[in-house]
N, C-alpha and C. Protein backbone atom coordinates (compact mmCIF):
# COMPACT_ATOMS: atom_id res chain seq x y z
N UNK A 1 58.93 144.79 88.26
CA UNK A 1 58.56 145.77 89.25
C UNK A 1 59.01 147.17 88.83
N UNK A 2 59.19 146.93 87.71
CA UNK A 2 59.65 148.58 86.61
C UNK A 2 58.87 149.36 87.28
N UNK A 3 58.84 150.80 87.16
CA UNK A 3 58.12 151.75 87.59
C UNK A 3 57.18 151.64 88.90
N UNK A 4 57.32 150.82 89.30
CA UNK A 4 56.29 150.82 90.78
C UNK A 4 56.49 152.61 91.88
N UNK A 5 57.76 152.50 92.08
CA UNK A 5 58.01 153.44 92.76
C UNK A 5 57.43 154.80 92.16
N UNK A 6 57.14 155.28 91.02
CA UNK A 6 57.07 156.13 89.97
C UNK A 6 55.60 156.46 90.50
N UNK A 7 54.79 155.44 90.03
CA UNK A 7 53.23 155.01 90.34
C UNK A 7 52.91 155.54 91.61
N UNK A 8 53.23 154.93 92.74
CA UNK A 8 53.19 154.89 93.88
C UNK A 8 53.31 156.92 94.52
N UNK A 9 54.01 156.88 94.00
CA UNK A 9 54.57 158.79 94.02
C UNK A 9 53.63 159.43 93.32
N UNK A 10 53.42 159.39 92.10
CA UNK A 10 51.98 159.52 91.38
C UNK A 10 50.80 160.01 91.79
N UNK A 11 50.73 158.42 92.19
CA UNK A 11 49.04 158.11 93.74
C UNK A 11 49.05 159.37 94.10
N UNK A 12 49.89 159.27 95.39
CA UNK A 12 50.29 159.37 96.28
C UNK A 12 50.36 161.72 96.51
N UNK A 13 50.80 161.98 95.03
CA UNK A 13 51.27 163.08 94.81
C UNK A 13 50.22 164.10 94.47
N UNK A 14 48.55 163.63 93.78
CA UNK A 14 47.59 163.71 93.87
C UNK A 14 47.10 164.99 95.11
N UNK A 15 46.90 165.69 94.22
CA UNK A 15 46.53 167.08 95.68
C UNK A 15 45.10 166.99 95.83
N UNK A 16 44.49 167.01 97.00
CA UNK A 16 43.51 166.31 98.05
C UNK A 16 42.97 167.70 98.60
N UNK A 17 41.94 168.08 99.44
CA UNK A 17 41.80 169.29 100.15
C UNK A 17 40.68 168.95 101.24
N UNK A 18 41.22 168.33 102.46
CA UNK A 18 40.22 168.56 103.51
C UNK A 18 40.60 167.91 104.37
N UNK A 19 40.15 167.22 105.53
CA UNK A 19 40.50 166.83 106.40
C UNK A 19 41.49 165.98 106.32
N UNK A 20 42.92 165.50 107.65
CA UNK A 20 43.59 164.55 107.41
C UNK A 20 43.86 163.55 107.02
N UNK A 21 42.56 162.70 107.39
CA UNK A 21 41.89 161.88 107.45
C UNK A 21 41.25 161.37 106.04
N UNK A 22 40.56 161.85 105.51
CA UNK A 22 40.33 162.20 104.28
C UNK A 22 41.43 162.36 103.37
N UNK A 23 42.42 163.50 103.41
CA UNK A 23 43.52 163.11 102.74
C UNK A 23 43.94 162.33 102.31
N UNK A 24 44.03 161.17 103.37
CA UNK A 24 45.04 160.16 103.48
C UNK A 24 44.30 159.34 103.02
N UNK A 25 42.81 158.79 103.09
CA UNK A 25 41.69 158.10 102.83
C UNK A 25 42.01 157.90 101.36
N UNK A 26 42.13 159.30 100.56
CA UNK A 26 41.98 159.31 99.39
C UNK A 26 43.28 159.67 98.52
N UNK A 27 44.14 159.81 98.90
CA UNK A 27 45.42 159.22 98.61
C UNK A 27 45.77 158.22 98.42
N UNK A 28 45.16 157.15 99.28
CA UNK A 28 45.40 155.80 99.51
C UNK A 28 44.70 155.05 98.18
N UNK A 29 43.73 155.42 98.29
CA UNK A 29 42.77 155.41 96.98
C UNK A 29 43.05 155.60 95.62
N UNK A 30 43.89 156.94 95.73
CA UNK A 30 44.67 157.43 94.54
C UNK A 30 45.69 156.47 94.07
N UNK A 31 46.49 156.42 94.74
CA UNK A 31 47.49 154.95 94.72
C UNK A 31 47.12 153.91 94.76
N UNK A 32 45.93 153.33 94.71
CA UNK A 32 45.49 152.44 94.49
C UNK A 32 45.33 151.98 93.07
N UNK A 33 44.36 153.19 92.47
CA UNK A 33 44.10 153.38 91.27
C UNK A 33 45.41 153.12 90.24
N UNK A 34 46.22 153.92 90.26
CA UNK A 34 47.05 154.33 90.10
C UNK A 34 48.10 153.08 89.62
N UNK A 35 48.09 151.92 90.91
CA UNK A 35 48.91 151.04 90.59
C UNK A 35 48.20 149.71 90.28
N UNK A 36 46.37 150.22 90.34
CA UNK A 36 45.95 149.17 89.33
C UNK A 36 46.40 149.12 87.96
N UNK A 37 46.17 150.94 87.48
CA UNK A 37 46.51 151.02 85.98
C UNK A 37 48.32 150.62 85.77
N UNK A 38 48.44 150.58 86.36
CA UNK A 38 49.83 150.42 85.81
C UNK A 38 49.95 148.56 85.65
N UNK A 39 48.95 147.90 86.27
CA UNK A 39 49.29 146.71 86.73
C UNK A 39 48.31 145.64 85.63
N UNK A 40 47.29 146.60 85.26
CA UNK A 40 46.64 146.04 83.84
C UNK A 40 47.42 145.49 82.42
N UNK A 41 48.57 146.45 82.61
CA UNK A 41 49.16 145.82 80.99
C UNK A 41 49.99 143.74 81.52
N UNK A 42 50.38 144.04 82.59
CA UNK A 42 51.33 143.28 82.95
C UNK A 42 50.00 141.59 83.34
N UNK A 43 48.94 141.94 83.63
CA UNK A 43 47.84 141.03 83.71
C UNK A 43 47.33 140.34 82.63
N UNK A 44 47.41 140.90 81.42
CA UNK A 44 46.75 140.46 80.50
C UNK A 44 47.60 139.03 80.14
N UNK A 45 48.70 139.51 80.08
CA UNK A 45 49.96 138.59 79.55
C UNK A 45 49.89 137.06 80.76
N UNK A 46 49.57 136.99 81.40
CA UNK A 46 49.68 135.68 82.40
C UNK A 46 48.83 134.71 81.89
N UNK A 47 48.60 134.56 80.60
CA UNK A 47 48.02 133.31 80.12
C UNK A 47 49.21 132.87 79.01
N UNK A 48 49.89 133.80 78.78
CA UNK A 48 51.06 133.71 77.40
C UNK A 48 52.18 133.24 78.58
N UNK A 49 52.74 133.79 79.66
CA UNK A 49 53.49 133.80 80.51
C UNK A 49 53.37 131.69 81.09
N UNK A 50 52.41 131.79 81.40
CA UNK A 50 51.62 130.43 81.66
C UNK A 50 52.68 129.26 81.14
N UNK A 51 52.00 129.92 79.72
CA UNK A 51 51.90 128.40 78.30
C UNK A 51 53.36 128.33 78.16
N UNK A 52 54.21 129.42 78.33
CA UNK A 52 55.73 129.62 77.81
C UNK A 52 56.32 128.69 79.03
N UNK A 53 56.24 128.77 80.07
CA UNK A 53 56.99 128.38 81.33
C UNK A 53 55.98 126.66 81.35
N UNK A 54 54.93 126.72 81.15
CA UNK A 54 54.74 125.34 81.54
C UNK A 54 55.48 124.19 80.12
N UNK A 55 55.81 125.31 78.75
CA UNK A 55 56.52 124.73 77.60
C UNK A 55 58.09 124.31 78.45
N UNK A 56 58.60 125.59 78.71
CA UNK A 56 59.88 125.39 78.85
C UNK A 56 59.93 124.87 79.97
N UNK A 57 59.36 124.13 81.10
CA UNK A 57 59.45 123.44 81.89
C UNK A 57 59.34 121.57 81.27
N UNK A 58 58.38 121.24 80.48
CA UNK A 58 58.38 119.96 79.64
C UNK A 58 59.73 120.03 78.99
N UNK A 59 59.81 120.91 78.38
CA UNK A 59 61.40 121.03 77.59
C UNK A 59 62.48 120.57 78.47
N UNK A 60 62.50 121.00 79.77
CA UNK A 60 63.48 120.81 80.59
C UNK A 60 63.73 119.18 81.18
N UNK A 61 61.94 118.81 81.37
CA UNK A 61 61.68 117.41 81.60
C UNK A 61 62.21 116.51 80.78
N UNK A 62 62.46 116.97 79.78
CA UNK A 62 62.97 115.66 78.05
C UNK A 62 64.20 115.93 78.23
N UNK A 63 65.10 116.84 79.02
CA UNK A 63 66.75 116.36 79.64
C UNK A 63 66.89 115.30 80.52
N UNK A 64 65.78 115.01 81.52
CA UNK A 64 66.15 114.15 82.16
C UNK A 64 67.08 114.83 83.67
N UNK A 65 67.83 113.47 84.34
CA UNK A 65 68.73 114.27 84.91
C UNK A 65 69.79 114.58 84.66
N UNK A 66 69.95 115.26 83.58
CA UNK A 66 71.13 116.12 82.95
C UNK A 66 70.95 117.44 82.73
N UNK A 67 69.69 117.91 83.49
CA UNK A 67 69.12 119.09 83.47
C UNK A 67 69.73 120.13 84.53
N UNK A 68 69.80 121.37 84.17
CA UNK A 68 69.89 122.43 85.44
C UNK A 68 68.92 122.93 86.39
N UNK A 69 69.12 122.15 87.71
CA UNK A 69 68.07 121.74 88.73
C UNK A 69 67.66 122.83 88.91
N UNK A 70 68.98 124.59 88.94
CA UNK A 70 68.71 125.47 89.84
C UNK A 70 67.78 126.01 89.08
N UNK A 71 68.16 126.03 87.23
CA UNK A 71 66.84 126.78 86.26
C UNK A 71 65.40 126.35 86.64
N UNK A 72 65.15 124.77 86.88
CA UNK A 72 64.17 124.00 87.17
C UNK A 72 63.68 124.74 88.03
N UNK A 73 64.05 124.83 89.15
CA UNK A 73 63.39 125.10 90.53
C UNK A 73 62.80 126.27 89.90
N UNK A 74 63.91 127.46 89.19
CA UNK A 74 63.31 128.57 89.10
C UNK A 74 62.38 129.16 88.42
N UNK A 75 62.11 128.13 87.17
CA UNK A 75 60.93 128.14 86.61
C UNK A 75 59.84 127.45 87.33
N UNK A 76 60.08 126.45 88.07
CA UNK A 76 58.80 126.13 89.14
C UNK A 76 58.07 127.31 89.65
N UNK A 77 59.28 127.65 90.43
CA UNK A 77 58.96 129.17 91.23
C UNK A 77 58.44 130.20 90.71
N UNK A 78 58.43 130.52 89.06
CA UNK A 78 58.10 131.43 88.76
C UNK A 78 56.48 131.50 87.85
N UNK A 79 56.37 130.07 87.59
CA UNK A 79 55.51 129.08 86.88
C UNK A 79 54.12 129.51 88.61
N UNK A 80 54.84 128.93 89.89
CA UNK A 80 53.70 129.85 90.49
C UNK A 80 53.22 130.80 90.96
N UNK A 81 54.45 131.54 90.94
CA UNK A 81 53.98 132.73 91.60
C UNK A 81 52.89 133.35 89.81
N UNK A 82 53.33 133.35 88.66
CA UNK A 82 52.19 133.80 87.69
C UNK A 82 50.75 132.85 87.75
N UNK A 83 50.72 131.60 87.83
CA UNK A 83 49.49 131.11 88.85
C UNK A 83 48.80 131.85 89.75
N UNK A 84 49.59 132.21 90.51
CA UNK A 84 48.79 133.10 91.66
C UNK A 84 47.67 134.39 91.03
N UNK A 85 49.17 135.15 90.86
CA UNK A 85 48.59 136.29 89.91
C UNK A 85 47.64 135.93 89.20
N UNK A 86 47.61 135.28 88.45
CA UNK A 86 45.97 134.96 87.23
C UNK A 86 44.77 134.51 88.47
N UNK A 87 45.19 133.64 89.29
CA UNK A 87 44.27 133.73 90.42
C UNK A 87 43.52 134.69 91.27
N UNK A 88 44.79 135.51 91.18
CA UNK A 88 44.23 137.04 92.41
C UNK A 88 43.61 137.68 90.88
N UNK A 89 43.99 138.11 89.72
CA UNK A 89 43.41 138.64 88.90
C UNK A 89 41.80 138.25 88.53
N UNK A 90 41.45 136.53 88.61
CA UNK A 90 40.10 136.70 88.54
C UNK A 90 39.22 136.66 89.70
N UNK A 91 40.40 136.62 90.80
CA UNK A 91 39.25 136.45 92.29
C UNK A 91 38.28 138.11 92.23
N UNK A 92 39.37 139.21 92.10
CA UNK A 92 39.38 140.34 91.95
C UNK A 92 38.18 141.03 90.71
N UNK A 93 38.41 140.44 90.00
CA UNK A 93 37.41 140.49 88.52
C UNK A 93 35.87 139.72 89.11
N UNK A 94 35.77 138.69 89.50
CA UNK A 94 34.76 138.34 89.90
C UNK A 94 33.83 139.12 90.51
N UNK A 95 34.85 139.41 91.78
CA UNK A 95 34.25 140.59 92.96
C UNK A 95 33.73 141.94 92.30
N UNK A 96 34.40 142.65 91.38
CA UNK A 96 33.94 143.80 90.54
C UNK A 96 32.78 143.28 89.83
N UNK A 97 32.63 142.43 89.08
CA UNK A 97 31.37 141.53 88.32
C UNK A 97 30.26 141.71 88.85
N UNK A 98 30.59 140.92 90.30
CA UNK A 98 29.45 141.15 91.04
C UNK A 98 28.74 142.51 91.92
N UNK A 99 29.41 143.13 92.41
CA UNK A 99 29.16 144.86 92.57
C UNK A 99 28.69 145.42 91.67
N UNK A 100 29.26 145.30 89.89
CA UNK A 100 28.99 145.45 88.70
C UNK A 100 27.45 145.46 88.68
N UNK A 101 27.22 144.48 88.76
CA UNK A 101 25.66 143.32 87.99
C UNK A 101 24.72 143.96 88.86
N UNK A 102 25.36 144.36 90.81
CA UNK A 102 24.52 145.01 91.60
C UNK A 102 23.22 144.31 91.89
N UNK A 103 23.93 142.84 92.54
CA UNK A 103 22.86 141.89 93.75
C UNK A 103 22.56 143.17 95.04
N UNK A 104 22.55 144.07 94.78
CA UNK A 104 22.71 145.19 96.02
C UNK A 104 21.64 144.98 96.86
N UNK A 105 20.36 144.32 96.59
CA UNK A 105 19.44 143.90 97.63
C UNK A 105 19.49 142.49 98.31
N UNK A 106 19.77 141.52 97.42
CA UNK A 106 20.06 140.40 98.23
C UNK A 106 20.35 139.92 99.41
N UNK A 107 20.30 139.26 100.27
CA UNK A 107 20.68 138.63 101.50
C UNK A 107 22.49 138.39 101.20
N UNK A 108 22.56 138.10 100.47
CA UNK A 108 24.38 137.62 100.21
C UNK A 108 24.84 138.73 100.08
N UNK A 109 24.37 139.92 99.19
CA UNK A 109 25.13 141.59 99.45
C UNK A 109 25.64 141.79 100.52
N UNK A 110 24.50 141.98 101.79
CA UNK A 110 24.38 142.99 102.59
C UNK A 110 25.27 141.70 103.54
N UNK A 111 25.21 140.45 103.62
CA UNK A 111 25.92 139.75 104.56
C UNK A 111 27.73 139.69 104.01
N UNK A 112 28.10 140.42 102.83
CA UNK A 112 29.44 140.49 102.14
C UNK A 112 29.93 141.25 102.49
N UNK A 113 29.41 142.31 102.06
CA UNK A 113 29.74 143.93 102.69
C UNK A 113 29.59 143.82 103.93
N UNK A 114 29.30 143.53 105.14
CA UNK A 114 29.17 143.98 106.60
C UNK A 114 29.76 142.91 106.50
N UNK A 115 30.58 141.75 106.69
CA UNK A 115 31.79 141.36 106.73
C UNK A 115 33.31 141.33 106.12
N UNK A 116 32.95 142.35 104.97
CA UNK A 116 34.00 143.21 104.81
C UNK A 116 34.51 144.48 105.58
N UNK A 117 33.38 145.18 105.87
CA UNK A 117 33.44 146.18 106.34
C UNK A 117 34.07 146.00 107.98
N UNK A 118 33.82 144.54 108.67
CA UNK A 118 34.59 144.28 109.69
C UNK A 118 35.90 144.10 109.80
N UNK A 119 36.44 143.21 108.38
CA UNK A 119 37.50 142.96 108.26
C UNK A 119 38.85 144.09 108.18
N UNK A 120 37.94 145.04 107.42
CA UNK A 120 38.87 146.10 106.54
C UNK A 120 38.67 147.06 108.19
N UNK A 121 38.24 146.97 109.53
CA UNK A 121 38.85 148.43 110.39
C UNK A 121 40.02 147.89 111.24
N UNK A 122 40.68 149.21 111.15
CA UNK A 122 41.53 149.08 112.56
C UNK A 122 40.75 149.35 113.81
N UNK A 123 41.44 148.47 114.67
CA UNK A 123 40.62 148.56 116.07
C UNK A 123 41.78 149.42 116.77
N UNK A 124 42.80 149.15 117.14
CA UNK A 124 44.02 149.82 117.58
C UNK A 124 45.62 149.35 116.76
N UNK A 125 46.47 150.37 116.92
CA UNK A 125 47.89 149.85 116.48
C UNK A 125 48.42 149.93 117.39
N UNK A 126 49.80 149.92 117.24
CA UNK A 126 50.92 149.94 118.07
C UNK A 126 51.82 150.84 117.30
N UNK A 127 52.15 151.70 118.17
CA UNK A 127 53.37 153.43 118.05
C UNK A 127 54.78 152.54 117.95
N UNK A 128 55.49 153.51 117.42
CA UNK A 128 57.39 153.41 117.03
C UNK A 128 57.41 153.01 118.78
N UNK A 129 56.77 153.47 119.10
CA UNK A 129 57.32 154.14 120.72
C UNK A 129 56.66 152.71 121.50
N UNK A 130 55.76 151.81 121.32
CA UNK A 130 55.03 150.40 121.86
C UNK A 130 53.65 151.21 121.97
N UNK A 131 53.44 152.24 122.76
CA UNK A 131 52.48 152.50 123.06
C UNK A 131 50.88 152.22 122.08
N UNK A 132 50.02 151.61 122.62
CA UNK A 132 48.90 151.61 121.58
C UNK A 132 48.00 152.30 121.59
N UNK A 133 47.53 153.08 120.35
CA UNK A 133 46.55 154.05 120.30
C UNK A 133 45.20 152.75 119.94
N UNK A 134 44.09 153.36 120.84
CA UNK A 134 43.08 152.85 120.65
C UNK A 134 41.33 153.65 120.44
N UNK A 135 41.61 154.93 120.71
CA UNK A 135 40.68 156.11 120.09
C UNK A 135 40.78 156.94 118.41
N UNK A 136 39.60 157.06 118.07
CA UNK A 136 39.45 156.97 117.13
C UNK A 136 40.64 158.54 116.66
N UNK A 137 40.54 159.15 117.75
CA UNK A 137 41.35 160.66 116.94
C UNK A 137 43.00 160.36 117.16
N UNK A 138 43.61 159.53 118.08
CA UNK A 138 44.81 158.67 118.08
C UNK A 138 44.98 158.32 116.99
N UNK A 139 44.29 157.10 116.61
CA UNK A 139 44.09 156.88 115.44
C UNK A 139 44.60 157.61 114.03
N UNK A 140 43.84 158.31 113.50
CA UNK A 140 43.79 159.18 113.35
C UNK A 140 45.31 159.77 112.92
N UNK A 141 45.53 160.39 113.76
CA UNK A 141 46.83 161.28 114.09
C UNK A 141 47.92 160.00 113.86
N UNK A 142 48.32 158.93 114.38
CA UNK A 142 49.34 157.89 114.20
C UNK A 142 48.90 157.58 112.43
N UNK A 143 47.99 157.74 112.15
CA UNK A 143 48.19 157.13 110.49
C UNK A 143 48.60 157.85 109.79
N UNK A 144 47.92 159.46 109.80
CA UNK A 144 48.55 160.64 109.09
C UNK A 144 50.21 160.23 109.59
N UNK A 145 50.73 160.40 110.84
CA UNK A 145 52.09 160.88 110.78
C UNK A 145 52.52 159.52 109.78
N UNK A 146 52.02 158.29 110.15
CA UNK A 146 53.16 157.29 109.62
C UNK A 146 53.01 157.94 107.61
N UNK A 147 51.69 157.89 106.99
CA UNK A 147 51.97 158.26 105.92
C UNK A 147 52.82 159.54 105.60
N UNK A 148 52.14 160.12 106.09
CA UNK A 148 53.51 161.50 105.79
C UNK A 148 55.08 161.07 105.66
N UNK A 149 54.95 160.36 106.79
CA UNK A 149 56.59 160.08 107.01
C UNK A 149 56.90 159.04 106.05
N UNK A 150 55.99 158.06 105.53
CA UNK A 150 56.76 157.13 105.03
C UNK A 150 56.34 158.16 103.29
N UNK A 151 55.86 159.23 102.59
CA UNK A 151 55.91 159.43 101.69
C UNK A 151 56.68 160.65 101.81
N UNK A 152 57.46 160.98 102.51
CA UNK A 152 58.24 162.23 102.12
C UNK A 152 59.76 161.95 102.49
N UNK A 153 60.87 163.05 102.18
CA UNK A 153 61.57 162.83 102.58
C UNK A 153 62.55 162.20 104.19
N UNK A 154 61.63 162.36 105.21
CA UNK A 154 61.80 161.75 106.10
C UNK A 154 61.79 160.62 106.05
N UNK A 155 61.41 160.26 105.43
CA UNK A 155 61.53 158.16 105.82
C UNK A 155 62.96 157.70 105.15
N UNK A 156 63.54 157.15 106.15
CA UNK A 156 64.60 156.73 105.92
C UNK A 156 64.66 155.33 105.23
N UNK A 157 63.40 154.79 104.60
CA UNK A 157 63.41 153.22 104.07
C UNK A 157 62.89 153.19 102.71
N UNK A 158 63.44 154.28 101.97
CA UNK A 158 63.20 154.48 100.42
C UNK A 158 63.78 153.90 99.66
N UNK A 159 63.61 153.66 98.02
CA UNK A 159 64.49 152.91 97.41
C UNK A 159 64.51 151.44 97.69
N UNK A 160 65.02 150.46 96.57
CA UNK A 160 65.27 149.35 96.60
C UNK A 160 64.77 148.61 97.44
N UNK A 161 65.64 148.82 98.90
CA UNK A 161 65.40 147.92 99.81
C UNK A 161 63.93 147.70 100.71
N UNK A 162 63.00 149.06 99.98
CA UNK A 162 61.71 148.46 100.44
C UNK A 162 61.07 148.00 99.53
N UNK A 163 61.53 147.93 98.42
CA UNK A 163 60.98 146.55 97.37
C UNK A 163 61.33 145.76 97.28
N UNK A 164 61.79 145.50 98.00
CA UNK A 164 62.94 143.98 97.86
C UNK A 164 61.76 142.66 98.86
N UNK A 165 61.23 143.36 99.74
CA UNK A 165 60.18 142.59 100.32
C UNK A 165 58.49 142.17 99.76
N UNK A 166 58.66 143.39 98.78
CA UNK A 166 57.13 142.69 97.42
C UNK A 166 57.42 141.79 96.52
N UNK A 167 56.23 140.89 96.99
CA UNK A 167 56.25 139.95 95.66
C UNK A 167 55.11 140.21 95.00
């Protein structure tokens, strides 16, 4: 998780010019980008990552039980979480493929996208304060402040301990 924070500031640091809304739209975007590229070198490698851990896991199997359970577990553990990753890496690749290739008239397009496009809105949140904003310029206004706040010096949950919750 080297440089994440770096990236993220990067995105994020990207000077924008127009509405709040927009700003933030494309900031978000920016950092997106941003921590794809950074996240390409570390993708390629999860087929080498794979073969090494499913080796040194057999290796571990030919101890028997004279083995170190806690290493075991932790190469289990780590054996899937890089599973995953190669998983989300070609679910992700697929989806670009296909946007790529541009079925853009099809019946399966237009029924993908308009159930994405449902998935991906906010309908309302909930404020520091409980209160829930449920108009679109509420809206609005509660997302700008939370980004602002959580990318500048005001946010008091910088550093470490808000990476400590990404996997």
């Amino acid at each position: 998780m080297e440089g994440v924070n770096e990236t993220v500031e990067k995105g994020w640091q990207i000077a924008v010019i127009r509405s709040e809304m927009f700003q933030i739209h494309q900031k978000v975007i920016n950092t997106r980008m941003q921590l794809i590229a950074w996240a390409k070198p570390s993708q390629r490698n999860n087929g080498k990552k794979i073969q090494l851990l499913t080796q040194k896991l057999e290796e571990m199997r030919e101890e028997g039980k004279d083995r170190d359970w806690e290493s075991w577990g932790q190469v289990k553990l780590d054996l899937d979480r890089v599973h995953k990753e190669e998983e989300q890496f070609w679910r992700l690749k697929s989806r670009a493929l296909c946007l790529k290739e541009c079925y853009c008239n099809s019946r399966f397009f237009h029924a993908y996208t308009s159930q994405r496009r449902k998935a991906n809105s906010i309908q309302r949140l909930v404020t520091d304060s409980g209160s829930i904003c449920e108009s679109k310029p509420d809206l609005e206004q509660h997302i700008s402040e939370f980004y602002n706040t959580l990318f500048t010096s005001e946010s008091s949950g910088t550093g470490p301990e808000l990476l400590q919750h990404i996997s």
